[in-house]
Protein backbone atom coordinates (compact mmCIF):
# COMPACT_ATOMS: atom_id res chain seq x y z
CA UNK A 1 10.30 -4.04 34.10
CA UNK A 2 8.53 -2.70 37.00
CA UNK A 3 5.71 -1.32 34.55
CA UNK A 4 5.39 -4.29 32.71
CA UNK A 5 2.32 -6.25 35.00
CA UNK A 6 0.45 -2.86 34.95
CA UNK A 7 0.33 -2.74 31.15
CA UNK A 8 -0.29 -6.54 31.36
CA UNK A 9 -3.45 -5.95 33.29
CA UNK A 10 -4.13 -2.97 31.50
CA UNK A 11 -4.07 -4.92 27.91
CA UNK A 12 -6.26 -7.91 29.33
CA UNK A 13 -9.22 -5.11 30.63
CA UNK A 14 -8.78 -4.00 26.90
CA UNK A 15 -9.49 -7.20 25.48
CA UNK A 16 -12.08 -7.73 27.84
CA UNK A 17 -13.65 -4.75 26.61
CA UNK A 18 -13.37 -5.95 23.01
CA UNK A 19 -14.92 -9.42 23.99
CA UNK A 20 -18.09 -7.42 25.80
CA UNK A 21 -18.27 -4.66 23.67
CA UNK A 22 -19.11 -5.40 20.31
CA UNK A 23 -22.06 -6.12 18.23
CA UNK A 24 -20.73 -7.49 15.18
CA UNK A 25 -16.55 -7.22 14.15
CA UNK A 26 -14.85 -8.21 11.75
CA UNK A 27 -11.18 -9.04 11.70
CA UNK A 28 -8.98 -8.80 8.69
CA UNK A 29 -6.51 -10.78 8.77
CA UNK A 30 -3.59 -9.85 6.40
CA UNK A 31 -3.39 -11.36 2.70
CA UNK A 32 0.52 -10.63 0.97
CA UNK A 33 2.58 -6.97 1.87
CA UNK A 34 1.90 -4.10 2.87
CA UNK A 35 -0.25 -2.16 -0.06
CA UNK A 36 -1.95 -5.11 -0.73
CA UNK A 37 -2.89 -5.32 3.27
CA UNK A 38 -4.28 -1.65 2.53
CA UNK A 39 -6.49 -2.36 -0.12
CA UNK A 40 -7.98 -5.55 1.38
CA UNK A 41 -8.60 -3.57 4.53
CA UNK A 42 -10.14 -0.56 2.79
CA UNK A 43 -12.36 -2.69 0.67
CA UNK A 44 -13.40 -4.82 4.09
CA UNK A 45 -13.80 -1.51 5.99
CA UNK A 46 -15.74 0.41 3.53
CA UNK A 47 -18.53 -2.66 3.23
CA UNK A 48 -18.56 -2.60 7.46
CA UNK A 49 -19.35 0.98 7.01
CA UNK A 50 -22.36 0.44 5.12
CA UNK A 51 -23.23 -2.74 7.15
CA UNK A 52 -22.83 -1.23 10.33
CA UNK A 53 -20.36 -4.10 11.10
CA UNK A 54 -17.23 -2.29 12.91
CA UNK A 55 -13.61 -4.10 10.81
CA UNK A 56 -10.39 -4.18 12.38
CA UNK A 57 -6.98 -5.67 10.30
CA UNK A 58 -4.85 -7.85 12.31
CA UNK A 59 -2.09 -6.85 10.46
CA UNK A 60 -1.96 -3.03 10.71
CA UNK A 61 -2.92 -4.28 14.50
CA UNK A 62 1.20 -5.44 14.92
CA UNK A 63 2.74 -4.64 11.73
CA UNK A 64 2.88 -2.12 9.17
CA UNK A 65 2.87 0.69 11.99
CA UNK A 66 3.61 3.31 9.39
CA UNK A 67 -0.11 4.67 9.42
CA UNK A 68 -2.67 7.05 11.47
CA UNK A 69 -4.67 3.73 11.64
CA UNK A 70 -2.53 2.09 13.21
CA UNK A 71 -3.94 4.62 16.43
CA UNK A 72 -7.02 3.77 15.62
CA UNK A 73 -9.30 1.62 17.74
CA UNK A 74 -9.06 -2.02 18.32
CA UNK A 75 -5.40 -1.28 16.18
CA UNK A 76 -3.28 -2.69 18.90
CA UNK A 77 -1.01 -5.59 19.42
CA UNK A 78 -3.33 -7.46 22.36
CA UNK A 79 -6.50 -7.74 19.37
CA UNK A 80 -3.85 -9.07 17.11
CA UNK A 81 -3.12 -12.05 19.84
CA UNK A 82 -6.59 -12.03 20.91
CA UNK A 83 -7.98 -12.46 17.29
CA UNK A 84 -5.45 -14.69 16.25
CA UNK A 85 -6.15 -17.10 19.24
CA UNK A 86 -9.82 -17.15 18.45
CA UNK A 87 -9.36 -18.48 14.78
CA UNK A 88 -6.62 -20.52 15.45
CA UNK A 89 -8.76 -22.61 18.38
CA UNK A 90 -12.17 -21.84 15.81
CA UNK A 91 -13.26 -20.23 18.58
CA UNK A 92 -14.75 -17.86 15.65
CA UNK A 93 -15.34 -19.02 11.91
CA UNK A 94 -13.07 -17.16 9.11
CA UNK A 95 -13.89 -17.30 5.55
CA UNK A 96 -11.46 -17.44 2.92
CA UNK A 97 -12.30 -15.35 -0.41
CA UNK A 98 -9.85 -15.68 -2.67
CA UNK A 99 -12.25 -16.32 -5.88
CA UNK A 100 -14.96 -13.33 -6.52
CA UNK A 101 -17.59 -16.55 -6.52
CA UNK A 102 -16.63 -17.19 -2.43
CA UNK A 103 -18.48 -13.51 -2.04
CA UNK A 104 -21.86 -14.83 -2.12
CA UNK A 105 -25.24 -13.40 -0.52
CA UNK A 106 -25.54 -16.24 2.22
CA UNK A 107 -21.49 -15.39 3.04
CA UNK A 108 -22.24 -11.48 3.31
CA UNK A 109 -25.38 -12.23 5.40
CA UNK A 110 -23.20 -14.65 7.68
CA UNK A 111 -20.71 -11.69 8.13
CA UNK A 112 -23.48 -9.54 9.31
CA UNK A 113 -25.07 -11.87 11.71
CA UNK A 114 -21.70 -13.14 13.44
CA UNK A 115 -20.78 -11.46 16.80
CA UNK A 116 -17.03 -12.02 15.68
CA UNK A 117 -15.89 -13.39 12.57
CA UNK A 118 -12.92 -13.13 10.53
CA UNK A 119 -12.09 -13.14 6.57
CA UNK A 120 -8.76 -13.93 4.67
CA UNK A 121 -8.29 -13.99 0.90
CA UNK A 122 -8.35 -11.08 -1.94
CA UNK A 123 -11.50 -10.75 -3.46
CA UNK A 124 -13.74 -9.35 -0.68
CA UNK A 125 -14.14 -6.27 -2.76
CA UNK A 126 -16.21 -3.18 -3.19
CA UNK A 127 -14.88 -0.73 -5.66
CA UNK A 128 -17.65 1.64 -5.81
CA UNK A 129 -17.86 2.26 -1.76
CA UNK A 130 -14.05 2.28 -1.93
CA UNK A 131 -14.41 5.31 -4.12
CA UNK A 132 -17.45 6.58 -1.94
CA UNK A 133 -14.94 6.44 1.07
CA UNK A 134 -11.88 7.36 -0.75
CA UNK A 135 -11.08 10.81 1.41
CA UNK A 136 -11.89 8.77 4.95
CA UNK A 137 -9.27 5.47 3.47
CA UNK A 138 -6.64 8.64 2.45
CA UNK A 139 -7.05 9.70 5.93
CA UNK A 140 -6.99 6.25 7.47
CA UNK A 141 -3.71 5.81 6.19
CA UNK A 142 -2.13 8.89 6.14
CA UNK A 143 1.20 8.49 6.92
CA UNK A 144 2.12 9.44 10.12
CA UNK A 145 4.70 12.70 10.74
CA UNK A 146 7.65 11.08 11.50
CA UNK A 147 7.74 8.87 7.96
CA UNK A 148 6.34 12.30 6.48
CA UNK A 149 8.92 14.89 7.48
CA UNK A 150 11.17 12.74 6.25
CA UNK A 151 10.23 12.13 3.15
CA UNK A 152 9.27 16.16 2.64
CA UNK A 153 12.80 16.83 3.50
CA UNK A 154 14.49 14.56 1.50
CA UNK A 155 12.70 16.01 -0.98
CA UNK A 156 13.65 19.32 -0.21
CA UNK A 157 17.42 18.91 0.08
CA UNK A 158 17.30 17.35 -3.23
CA UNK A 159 14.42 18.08 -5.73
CA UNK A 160 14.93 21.60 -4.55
CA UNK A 161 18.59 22.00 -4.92
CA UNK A 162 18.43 20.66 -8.42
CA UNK A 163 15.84 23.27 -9.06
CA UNK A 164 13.89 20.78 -10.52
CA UNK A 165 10.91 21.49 -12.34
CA UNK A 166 9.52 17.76 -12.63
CA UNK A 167 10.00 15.05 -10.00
CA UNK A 168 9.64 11.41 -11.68
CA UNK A 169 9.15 8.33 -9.50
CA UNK A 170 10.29 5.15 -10.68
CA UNK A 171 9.40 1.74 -8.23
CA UNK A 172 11.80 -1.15 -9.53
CA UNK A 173 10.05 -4.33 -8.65
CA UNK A 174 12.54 -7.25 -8.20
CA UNK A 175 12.55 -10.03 -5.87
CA UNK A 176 9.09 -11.51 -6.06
CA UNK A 177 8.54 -10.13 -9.82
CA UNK A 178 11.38 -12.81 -10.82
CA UNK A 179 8.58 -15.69 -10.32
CA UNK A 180 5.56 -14.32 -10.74
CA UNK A 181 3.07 -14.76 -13.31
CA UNK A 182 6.28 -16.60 -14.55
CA UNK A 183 8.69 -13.01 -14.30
CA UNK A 184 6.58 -11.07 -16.97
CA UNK A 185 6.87 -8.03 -15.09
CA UNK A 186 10.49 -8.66 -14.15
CA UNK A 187 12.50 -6.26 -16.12
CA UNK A 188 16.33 -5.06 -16.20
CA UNK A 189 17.86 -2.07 -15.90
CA UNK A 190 17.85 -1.80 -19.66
CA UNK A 191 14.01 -1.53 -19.48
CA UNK A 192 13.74 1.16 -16.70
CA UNK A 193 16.95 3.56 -18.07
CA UNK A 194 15.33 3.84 -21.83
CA UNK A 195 11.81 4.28 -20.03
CA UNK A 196 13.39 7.46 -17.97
CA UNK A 197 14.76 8.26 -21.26
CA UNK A 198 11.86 8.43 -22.97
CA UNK A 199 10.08 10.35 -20.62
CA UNK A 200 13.12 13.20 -20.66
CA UNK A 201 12.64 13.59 -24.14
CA UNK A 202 9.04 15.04 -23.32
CA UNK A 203 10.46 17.42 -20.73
CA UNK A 204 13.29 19.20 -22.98
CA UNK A 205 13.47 22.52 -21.67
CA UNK A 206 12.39 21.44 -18.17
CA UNK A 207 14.86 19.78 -14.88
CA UNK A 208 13.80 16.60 -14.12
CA UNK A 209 14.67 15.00 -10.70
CA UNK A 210 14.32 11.12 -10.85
CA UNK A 211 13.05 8.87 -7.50
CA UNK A 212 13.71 5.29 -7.44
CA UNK A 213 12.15 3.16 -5.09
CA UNK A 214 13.01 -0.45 -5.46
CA UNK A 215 13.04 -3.88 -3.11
CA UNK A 216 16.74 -4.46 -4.82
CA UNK A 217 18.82 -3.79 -2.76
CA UNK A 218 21.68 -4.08 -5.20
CA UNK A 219 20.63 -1.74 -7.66
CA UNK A 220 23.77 0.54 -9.27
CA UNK A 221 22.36 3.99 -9.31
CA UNK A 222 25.33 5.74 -10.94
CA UNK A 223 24.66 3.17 -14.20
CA UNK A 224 21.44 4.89 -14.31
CA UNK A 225 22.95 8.66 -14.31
CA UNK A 226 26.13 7.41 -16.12
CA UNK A 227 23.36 5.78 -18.98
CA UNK A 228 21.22 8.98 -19.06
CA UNK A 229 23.34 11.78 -18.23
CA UNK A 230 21.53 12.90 -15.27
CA UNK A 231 23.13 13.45 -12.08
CA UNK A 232 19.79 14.29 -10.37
CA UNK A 233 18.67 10.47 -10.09
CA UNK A 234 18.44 9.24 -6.33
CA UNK A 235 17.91 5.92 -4.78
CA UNK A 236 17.06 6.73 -1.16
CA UNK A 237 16.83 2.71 -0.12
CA UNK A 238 14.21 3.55 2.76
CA UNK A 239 11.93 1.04 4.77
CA UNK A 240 8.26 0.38 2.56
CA UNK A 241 7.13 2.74 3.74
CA UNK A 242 8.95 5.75 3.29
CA UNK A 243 9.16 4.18 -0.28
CA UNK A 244 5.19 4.60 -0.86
CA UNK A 245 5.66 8.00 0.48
CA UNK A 246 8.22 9.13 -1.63
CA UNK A 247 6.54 8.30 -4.86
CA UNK A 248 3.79 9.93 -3.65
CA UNK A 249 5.40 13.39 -3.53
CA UNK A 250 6.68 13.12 -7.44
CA UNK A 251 4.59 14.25 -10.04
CA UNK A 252 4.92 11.26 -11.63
CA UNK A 253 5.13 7.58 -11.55
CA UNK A 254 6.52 4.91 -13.48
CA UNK A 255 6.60 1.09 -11.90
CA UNK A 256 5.19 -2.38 -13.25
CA UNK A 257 1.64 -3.47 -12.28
CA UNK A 258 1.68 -3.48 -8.67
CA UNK A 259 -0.13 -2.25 -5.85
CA UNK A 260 2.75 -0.58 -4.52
CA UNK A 261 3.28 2.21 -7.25
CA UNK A 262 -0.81 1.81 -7.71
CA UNK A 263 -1.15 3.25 -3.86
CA UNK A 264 1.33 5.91 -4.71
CA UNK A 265 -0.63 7.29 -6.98
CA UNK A 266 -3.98 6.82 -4.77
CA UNK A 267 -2.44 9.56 -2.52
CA UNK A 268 -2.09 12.57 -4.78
CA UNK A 269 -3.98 11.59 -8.07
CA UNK A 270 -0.30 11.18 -9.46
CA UNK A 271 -0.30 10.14 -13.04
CA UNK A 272 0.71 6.08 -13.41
CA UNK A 273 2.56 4.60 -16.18
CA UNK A 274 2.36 0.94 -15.70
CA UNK A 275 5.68 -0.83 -18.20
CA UNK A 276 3.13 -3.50 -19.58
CA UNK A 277 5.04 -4.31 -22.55
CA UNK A 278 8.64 -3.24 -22.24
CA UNK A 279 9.10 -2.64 -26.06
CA UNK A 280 6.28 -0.46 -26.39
CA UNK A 281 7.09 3.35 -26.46
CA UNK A 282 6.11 5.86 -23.43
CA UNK A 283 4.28 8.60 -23.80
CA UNK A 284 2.34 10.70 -21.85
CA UNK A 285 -0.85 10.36 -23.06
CA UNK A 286 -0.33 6.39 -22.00
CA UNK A 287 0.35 7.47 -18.09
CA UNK A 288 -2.99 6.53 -16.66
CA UNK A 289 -4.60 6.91 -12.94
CA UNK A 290 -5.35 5.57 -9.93
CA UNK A 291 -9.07 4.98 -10.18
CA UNK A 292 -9.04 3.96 -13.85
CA UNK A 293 -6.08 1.21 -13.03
CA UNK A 294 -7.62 0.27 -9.34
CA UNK A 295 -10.85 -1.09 -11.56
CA UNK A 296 -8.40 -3.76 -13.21
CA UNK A 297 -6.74 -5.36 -10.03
């Protein structure tokens, strides 16, 4: 209690600073969960990198604090408020871009010329410089050690005392996936266990430890080794983002189209399997990867 009006005064020099400070920032503010926040952020940041235009995200500002960039600059609760107040009383202008059309020449020159501005929507996006940038955006969101260690030692007590030779990821995507684009990608158990399956059969003489990451929270694990005959399948259940980091660390990943399993495989240049059609056969000449699928969402 006694500290609190010292870090009171010490947040409001802070936003002064921000206020007096800067040239030209943007602020991102956050568009769905958390690996879609990443990817709007990259693309945003990678563009203000070329512009000269410093970006900050409002959301990895408060939320999300999973990530080195998180203790980056301007990455702090107070520019979360601050930037929040300013759009809210239109104090600044923000521009929504939610339709590739909204990223015209007159908007991009607007973003430039604005002391502060803001942007909301998915389609501010610039694959090529993301790809220019990819080692610095890998870095920006490394995880940080205490999500890390974690996962690495998870990994460990398990992967290693199955002496497996092949870790598979699997992200089951419920909740949301039940409505949209109408549940296409919403898939049962069915779906996932003859998936795994399929992918055993290519591994014959090889152990395979399985991963699953899902958001439901009532997924039966033991139908899934009871249906395959595998006792090395584990559902660890962790926060999102000890999730993403998990199916990092496997060799492989299978998911539906999302940019969850997608930013899994952004890490380590895992190969992807995206279930697109859940009666068409796996194989691994079909598992894809992360730059090839990034160019389609």
């Amino acid at each position: 209690l006694h500290s609190f009006p010292t870090r009171r005064s010490s947040d409001l020099k802070f936003l002064g600073k921000v206020k007096t400070n800067i040239v030209n920032m943007i602020f991102v503010k956050g568009y769905g969960q958390m690996c879609n926040n990443i990817l709007q952020y990259a693309h945003a940041y990678v563009w203000g990198k070329e512009n000269n235009v410093k970006v900050v995200s409002m959301r990895f500002a408060y939320k999300y604090r999973y990530f080195e960039v998180c203790n980056y600059k301007y990455h702090r609760w107070p520019v979360y408020l601050f930037a929040k107040m300013l759009i809210k009383l239109q104090l600044i202008k923000c521009f929504f871009l939610d339709e590739p059309t909204d990223v015209t020449p007159d908007v991009l020159a607007e973003l430039k010329r604005h002391r502060m501005v803001a942007i909301d929507g998915w389609q501010f996006r610039f694959p090529e410089l993301f790809m220019k940038y990819r080692t610095e955006i890998k870095d920006m969101f490394a995880f940080k050690s205490l999500v890390l260690n974690k996962i690495k030692s998870f990994l460990e007590e398990h992967a290693k005392a199955d002496g497996a030779d092949v870790r598979l990821a699997v992200h089951i995507r419920r909740g949301d996936y039940k409505v949209w684009m109408g549940g296409k990608y919403f898939f049962n158990d069915d779906v996932y266990i003859e998936h795994i399956r399929q992918f055993l059969d290519n591994f014959p003489d090889k152990k395979v430890s399985v991963f699953i990451c899902t958001n439901d929270r009532n997924l039966n694990v033991n139908c899934y080794r009871e249906a395959l005959g595998l006792k090395s399948i584990y559902c660890p259940k962790g926060n999102e983002a000890e999730d993403l980091c998990l199916l990092s660390q496997c060799d492989y990943i299978i998911g539906v189209k999302s940019t969850f399993s997608l930013m899994a495989a952004f890490y380590n240049n895992r190969p992807i399997y995206w279930i697109m059609d859940k009666n068409a056969p796996l194989q691994l000449s079909n598992f894809s990867s992360f730059e090839k699928l990034f160019m389609t969402v």
